[in-house]
C-alpha atoms as a PDB file:
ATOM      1  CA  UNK A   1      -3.191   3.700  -5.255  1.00  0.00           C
ATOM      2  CA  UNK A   2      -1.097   6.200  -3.792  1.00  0.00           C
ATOM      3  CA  UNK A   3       1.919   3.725  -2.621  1.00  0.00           C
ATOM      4  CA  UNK A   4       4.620   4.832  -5.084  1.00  0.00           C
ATOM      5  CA  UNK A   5       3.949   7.916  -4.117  1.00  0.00           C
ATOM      6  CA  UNK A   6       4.597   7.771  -0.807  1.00  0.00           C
ATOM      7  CA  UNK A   7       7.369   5.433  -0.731  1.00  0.00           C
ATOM      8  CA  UNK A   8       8.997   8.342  -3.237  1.00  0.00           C
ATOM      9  CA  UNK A   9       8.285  11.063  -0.775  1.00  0.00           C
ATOM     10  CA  UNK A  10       9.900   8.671   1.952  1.00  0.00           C
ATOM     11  CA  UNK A  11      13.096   7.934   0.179  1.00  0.00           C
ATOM     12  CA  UNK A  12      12.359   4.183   0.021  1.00  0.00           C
ATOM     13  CA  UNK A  13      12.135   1.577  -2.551  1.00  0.00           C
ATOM     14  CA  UNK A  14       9.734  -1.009  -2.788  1.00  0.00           C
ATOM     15  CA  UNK A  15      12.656  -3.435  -1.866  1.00  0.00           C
ATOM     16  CA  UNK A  16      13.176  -1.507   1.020  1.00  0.00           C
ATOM     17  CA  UNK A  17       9.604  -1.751   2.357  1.00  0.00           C
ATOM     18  CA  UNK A  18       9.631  -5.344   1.399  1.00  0.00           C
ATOM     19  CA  UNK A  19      13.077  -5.765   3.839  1.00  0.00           C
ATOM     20  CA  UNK A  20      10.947  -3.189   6.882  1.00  0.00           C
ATOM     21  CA  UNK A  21       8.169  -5.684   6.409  1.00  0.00           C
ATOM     22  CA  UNK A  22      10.775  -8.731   6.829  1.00  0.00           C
ATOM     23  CA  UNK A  23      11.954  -7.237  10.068  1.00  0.00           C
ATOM     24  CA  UNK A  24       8.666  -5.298  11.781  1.00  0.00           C
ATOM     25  CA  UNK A  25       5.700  -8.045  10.881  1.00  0.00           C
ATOM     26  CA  UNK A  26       5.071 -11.905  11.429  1.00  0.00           C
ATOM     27  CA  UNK A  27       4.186 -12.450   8.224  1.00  0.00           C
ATOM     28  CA  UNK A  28       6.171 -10.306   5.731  1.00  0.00           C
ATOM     29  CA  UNK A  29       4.507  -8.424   2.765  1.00  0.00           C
ATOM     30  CA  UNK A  30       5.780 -10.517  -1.025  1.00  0.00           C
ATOM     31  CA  UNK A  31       7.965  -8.634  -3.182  1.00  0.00           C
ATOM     32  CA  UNK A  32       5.269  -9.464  -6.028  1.00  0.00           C
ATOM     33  CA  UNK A  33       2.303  -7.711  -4.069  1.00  0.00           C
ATOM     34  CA  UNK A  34       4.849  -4.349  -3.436  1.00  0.00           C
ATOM     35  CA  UNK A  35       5.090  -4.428  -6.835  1.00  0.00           C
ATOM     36  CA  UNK A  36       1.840  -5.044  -7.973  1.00  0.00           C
ATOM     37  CA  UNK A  37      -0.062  -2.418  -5.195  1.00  0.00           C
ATOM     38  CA  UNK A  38       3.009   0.277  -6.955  1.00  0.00           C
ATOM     39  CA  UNK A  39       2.066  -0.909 -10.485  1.00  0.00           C
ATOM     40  CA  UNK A  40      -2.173  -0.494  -9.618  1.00  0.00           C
ATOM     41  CA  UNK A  41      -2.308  -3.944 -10.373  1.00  0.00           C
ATOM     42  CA  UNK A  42      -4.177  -5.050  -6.668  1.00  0.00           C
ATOM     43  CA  UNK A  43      -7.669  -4.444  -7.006  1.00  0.00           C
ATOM     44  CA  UNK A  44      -8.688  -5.614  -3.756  1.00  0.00           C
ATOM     45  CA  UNK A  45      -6.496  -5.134  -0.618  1.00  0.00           C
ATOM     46  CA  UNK A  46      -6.893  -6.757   2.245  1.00  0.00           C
ATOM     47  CA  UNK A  47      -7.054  -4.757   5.544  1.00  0.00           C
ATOM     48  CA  UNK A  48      -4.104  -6.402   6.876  1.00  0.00           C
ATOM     49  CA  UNK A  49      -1.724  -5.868   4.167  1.00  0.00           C
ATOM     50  CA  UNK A  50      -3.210  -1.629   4.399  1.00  0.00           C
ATOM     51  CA  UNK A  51      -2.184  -1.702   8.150  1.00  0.00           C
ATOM     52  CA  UNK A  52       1.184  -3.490   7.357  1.00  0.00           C
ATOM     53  CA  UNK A  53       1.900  -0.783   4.976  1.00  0.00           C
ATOM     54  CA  UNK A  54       0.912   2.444   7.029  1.00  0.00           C
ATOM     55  CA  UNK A  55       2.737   1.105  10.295  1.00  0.00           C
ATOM     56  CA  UNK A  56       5.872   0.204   8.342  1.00  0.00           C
ATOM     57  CA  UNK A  57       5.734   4.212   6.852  1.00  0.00           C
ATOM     58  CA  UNK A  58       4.132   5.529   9.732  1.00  0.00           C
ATOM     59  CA  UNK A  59       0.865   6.627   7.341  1.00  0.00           C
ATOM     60  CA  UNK A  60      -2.736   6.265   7.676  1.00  0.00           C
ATOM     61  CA  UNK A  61      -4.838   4.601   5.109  1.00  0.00           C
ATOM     62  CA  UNK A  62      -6.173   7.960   3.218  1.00  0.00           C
ATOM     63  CA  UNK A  63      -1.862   8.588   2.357  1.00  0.00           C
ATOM     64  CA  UNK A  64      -1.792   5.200   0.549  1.00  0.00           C
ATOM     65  CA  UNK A  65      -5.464   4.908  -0.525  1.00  0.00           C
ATOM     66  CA  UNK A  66      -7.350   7.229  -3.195  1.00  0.00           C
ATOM     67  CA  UNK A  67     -10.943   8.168  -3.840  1.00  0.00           C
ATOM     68  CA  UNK A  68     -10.535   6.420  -7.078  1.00  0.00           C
ATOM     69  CA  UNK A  69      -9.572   3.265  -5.460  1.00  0.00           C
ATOM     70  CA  UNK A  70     -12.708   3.090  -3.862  1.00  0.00           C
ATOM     71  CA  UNK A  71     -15.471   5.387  -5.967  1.00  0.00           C
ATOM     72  CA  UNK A  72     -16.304   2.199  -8.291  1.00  0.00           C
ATOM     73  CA  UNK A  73     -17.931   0.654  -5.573  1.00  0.00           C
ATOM     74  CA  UNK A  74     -20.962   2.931  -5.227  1.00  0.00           C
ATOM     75  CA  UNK A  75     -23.844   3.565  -7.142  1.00  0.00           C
ATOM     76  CA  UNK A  76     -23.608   7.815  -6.684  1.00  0.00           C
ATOM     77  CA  UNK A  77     -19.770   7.829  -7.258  1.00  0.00           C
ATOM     78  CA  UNK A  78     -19.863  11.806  -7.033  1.00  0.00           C
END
């Protein structure tokens, strides 16, 4: 996962995304799941907590997401 990445090329911190997702969603994203998507630690995201991400850094899924992420899941993984 791409997250730290992009929250580096934003300026922002994971605390900082943690304190967007306090103020722009109904149900804020955990400190411990920032942390963990940033570490690689989440190996299965839920949709909702993809779309809280890319609206909170204006981004769409293929910024935060990488073919890696995802290749595992197929038999022909070229």
């Amino acid at each position: 996962m791409k997250l730290s990445d992009v929250l580096w090329a934003k300026r922002m911190s994971q605390s900082d995304l943690v304190k967007k997702s306090k103020e722009m969603c109904v149900t804020p994203l955990p400190s411990y799941l920032i942390s963990n998507l940033c570490r690689g630690k989440v190996t299965n995201l839920q949709v909702t907590t993809l779309i809280k991400i890319c609206r909170i850094l204006d981004v769409t899924p293929n910024d935060i997401l990488s073919a890696k992420d995802y290749m595992d899941l197929f038999k022909d993984n070229e």
